[in-house]
N, C-alpha and C. Protein backbone atom coordinates (compact mmCIF):
# COMPACT_ATOMS: atom_id res chain seq x y z
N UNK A 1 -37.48 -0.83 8.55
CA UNK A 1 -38.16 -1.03 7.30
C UNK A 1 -39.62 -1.31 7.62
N UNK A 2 -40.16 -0.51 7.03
CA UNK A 2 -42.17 -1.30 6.91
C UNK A 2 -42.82 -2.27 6.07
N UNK A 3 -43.61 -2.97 6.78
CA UNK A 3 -43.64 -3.84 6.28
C UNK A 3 -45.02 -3.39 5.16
N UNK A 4 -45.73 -4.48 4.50
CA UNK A 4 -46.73 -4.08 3.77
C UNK A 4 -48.33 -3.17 4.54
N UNK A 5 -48.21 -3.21 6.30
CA UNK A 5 -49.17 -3.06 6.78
C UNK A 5 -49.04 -1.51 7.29
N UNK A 6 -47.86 -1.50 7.00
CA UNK A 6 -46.85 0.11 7.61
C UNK A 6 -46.61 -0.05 8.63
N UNK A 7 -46.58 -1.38 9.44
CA UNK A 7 -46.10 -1.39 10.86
C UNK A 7 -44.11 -1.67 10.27
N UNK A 8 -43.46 -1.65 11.42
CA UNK A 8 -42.04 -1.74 11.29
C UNK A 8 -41.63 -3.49 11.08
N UNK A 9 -41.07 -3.56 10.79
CA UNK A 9 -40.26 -4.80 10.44
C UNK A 9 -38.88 -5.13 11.11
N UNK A 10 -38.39 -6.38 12.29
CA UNK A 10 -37.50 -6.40 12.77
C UNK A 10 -36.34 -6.36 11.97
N UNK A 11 -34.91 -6.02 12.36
CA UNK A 11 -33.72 -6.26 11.47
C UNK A 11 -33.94 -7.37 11.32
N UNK A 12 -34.18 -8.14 12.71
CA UNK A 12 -33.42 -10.08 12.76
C UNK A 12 -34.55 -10.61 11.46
N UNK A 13 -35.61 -10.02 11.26
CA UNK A 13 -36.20 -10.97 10.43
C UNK A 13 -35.67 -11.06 8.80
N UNK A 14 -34.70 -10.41 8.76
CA UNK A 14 -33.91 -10.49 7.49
C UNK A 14 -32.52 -10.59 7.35
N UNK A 15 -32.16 -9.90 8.47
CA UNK A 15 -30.52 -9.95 9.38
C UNK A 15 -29.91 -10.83 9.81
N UNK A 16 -29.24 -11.43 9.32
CA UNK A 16 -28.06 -12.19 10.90
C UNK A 16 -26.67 -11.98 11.22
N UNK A 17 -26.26 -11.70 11.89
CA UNK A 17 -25.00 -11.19 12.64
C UNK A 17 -24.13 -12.08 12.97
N UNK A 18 -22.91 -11.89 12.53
CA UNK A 18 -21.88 -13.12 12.65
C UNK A 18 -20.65 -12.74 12.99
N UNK A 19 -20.31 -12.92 13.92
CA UNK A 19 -18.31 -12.29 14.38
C UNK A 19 -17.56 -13.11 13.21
N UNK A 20 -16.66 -12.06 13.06
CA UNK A 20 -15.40 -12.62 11.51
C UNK A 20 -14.52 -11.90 12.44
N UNK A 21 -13.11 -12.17 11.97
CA UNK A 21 -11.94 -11.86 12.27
C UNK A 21 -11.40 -11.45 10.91
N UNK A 22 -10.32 -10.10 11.08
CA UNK A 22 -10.35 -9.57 9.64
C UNK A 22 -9.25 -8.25 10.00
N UNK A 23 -8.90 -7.88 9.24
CA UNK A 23 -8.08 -7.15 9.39
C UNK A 23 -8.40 -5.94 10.20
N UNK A 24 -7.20 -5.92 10.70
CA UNK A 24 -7.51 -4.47 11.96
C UNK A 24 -7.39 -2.69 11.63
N UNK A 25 -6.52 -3.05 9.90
CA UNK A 25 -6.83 -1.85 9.25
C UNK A 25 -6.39 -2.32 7.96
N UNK A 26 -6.64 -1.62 6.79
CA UNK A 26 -6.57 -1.25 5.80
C UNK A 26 -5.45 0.08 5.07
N UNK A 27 -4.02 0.06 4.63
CA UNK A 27 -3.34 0.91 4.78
C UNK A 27 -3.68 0.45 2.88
N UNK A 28 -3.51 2.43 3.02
CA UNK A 28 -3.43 3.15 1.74
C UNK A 28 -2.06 4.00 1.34
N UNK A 29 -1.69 4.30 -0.15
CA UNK A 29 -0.94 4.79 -0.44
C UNK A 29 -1.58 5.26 -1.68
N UNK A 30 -1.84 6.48 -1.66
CA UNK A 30 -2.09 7.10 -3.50
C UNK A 30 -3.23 6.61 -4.12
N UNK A 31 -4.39 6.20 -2.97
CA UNK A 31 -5.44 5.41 -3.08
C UNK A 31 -5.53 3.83 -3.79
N UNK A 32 -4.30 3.38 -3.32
CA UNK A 32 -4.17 1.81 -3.59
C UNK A 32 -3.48 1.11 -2.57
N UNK A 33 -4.32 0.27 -1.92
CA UNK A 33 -3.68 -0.73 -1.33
C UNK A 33 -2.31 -0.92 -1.28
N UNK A 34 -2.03 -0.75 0.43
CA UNK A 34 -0.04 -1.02 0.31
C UNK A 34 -0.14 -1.60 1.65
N UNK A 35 0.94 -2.33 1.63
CA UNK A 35 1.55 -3.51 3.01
C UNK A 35 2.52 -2.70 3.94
N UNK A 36 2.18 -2.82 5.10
CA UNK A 36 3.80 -2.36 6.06
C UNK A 36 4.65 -3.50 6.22
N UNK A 37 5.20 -2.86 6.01
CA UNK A 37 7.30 -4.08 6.32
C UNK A 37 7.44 -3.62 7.39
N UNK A 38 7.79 -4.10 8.57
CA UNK A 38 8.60 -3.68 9.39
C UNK A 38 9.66 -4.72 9.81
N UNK A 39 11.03 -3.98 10.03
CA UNK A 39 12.18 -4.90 10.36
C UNK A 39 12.83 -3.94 11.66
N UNK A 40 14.28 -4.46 12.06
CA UNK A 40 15.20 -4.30 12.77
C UNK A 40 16.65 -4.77 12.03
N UNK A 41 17.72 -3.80 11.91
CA UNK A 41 18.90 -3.89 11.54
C UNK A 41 19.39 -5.14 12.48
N UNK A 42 20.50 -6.06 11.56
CA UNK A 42 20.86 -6.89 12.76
C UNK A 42 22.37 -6.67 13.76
N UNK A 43 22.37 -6.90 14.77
CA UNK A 43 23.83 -6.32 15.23
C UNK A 43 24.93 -6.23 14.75
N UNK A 44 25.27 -5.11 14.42
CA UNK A 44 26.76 -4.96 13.42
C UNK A 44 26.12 -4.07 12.28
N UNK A 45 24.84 -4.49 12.09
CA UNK A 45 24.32 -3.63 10.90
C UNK A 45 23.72 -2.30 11.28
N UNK A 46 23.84 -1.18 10.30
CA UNK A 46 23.19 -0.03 10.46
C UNK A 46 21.60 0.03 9.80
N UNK A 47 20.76 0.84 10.07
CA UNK A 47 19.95 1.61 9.58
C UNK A 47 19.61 1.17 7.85
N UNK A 48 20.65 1.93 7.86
CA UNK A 48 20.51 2.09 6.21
C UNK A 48 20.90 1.13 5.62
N UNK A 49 22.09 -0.07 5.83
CA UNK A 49 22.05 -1.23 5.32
C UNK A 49 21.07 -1.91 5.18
N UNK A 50 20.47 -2.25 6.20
CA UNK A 50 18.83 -2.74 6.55
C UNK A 50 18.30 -2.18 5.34
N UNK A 51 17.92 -1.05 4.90
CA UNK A 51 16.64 -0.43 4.42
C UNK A 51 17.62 -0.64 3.22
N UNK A 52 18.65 -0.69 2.20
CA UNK A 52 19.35 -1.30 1.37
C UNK A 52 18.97 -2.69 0.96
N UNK A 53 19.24 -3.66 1.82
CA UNK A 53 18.86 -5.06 1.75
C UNK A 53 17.55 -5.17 1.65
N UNK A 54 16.60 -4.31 2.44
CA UNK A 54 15.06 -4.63 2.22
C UNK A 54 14.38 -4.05 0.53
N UNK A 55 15.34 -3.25 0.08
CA UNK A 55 14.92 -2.88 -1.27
C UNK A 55 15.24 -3.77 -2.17
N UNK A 56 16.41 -4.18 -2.11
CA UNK A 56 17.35 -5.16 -2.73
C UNK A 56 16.73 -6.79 -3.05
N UNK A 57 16.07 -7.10 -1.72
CA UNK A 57 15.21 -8.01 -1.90
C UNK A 57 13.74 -7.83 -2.32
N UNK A 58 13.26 -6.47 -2.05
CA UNK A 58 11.77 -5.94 -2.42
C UNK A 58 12.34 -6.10 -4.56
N UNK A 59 13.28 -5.62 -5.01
CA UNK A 59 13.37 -5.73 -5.90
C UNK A 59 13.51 -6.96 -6.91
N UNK A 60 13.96 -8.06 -6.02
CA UNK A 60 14.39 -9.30 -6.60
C UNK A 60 12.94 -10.04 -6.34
N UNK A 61 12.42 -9.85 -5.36
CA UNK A 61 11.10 -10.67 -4.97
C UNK A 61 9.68 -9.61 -5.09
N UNK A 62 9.33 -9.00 -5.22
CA UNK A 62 7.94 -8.42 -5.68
C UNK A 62 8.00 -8.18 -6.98
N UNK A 63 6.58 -8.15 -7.34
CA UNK A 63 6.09 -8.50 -9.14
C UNK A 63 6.39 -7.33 -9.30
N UNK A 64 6.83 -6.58 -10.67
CA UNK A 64 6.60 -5.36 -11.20
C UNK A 64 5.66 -4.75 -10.53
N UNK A 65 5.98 -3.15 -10.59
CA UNK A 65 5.06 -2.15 -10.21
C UNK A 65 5.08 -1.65 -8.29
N UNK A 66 5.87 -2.78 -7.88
CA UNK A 66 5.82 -2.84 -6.02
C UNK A 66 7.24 -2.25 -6.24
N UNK A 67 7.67 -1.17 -5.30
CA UNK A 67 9.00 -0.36 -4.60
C UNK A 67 8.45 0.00 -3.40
């Protein structure tokens, strides 16, 4: 940026730089914000029971509008 003299202007003199911790990505679906689940069936259980129970409870516990 220049300043009023047309010489340049440092970043730092308006800038300051700060480390944050923050998410490591941002996942989309249909251009809206969506969460990953990830699980493991438990021994004795299959696949698809798992992904049964995780709907089952996605249905009883998330607000309208979440599947």
């Amino acid at each position: 940026m220049r300043n009023a003299d047309g010489g340049m202007t440092p970043l730092a003199s308006f800038v300051t730089v700060d480390s944050a911790v923050g998410a490591r990505s941002i996942r989309h679906y249909n251009g809206f914000r969506s969460v990953s689940i990830t699980g493991a069936a438990a021994p004795g259980y299959s696949s698809g029971q798992a992904i049964a129970t995780m709907e089952a409870l996605a249905d009883e516990m998330l607000p309208p509008g979440y599947g």
